[in-house]
C-alpha atoms as a PDB file:
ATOM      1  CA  UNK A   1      -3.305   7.416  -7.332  1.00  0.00           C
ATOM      2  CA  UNK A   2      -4.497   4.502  -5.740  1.00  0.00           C
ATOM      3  CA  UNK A   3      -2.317   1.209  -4.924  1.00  0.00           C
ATOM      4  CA  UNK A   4      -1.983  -2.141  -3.736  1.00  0.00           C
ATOM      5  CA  UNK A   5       0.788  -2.639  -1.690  1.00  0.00           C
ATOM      6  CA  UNK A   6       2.055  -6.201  -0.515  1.00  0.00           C
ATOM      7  CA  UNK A   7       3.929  -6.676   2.514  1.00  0.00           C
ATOM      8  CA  UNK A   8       6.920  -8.706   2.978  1.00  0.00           C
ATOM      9  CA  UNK A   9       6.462  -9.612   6.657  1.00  0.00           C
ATOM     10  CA  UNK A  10       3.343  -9.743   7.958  1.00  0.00           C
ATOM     11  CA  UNK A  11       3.910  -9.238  11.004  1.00  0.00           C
ATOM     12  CA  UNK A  12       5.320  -5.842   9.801  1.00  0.00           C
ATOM     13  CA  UNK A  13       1.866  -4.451   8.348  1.00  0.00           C
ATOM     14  CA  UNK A  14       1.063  -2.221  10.586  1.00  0.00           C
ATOM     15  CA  UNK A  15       4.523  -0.480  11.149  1.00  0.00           C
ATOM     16  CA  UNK A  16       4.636  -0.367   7.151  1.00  0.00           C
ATOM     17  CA  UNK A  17       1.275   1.429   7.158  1.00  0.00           C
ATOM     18  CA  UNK A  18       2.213   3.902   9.689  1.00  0.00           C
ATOM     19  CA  UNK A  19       5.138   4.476   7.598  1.00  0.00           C
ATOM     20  CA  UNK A  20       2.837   4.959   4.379  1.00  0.00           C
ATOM     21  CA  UNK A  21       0.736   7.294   6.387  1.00  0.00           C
ATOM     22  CA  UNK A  22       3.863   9.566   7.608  1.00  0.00           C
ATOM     23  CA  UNK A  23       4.626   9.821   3.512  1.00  0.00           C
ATOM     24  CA  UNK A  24       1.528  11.384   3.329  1.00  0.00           C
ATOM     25  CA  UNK A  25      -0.580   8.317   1.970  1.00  0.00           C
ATOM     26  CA  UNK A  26      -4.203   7.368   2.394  1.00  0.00           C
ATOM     27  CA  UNK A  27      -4.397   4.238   3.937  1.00  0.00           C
ATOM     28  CA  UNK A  28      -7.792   2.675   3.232  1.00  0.00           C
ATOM     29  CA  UNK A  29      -7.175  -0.936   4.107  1.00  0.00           C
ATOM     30  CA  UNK A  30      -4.592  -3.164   6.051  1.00  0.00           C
ATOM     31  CA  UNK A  31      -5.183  -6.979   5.112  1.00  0.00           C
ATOM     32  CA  UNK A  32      -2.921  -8.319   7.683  1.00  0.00           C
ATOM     33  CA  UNK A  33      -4.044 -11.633   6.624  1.00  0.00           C
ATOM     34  CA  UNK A  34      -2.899 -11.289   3.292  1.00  0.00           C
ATOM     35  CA  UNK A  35      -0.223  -8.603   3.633  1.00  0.00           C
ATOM     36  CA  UNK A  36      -1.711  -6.127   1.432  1.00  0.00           C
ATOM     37  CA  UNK A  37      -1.916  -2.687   2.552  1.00  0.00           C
ATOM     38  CA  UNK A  38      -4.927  -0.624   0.195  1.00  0.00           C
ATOM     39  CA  UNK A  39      -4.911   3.390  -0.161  1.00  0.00           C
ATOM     40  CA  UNK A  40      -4.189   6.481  -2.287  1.00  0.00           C
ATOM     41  CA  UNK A  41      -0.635   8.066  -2.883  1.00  0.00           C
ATOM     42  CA  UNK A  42      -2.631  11.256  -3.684  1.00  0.00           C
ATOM     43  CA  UNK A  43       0.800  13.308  -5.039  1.00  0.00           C
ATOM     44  CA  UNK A  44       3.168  11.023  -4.074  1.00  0.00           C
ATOM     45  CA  UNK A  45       4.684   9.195  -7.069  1.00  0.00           C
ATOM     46  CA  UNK A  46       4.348   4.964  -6.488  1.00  0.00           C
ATOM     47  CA  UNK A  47       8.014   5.181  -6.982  1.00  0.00           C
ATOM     48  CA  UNK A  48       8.792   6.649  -3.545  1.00  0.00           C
ATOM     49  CA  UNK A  49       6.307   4.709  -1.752  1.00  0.00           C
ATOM     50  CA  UNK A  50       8.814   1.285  -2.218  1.00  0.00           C
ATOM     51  CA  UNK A  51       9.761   1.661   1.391  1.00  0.00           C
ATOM     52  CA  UNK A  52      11.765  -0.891   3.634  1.00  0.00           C
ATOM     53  CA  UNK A  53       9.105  -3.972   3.972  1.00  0.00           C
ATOM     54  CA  UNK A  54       6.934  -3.259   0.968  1.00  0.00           C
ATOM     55  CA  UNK A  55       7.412  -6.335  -1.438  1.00  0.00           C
ATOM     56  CA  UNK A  56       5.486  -4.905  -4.250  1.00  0.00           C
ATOM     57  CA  UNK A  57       3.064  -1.433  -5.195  1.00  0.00           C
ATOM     58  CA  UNK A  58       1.071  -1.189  -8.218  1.00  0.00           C
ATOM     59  CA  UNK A  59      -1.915   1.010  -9.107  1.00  0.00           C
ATOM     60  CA  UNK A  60      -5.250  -0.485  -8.429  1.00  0.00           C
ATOM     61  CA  UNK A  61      -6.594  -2.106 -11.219  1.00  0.00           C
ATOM     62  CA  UNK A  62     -10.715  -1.475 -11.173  1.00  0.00           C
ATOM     63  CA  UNK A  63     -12.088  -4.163 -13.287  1.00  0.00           C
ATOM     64  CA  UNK A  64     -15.547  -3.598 -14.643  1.00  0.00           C
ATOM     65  CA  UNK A  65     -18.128  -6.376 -14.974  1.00  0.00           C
ATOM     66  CA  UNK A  66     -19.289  -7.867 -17.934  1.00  0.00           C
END
């Protein structure tokens, strides 16, 4: 499944992405700007994925135009 995951240090981003990636997550995208970390839990329920830093996860929402 794919998420958005906010950050809630900055300055942590990249540690917390390593982290996602030793889960066994797809990381796609680290905003360090914005502290939002993109990518795909592929089995791994969103659940487990609220790891020490991670402020928030949700699915990605795809929004279609009108």
């Amino acid at each position: 499944m794919k998420f958005v995951a906010v950050v809630s240090d900055k300055t942590q981003i990249t540690a917390i992405a390593g982290k996602l990636k030793m889960l066994g997550c797809k990381v796609e995208q680290v905003l360090k700007r914005t502290g939002v970390i993109t990518g795909d839990s592929l089995h791994i329920p969103l659940e487990t994925l609220q790891i020490g830093g991670i402020a928030s996860i949700a699915p990605e929402q795809v929004r279609k135009a009108q």
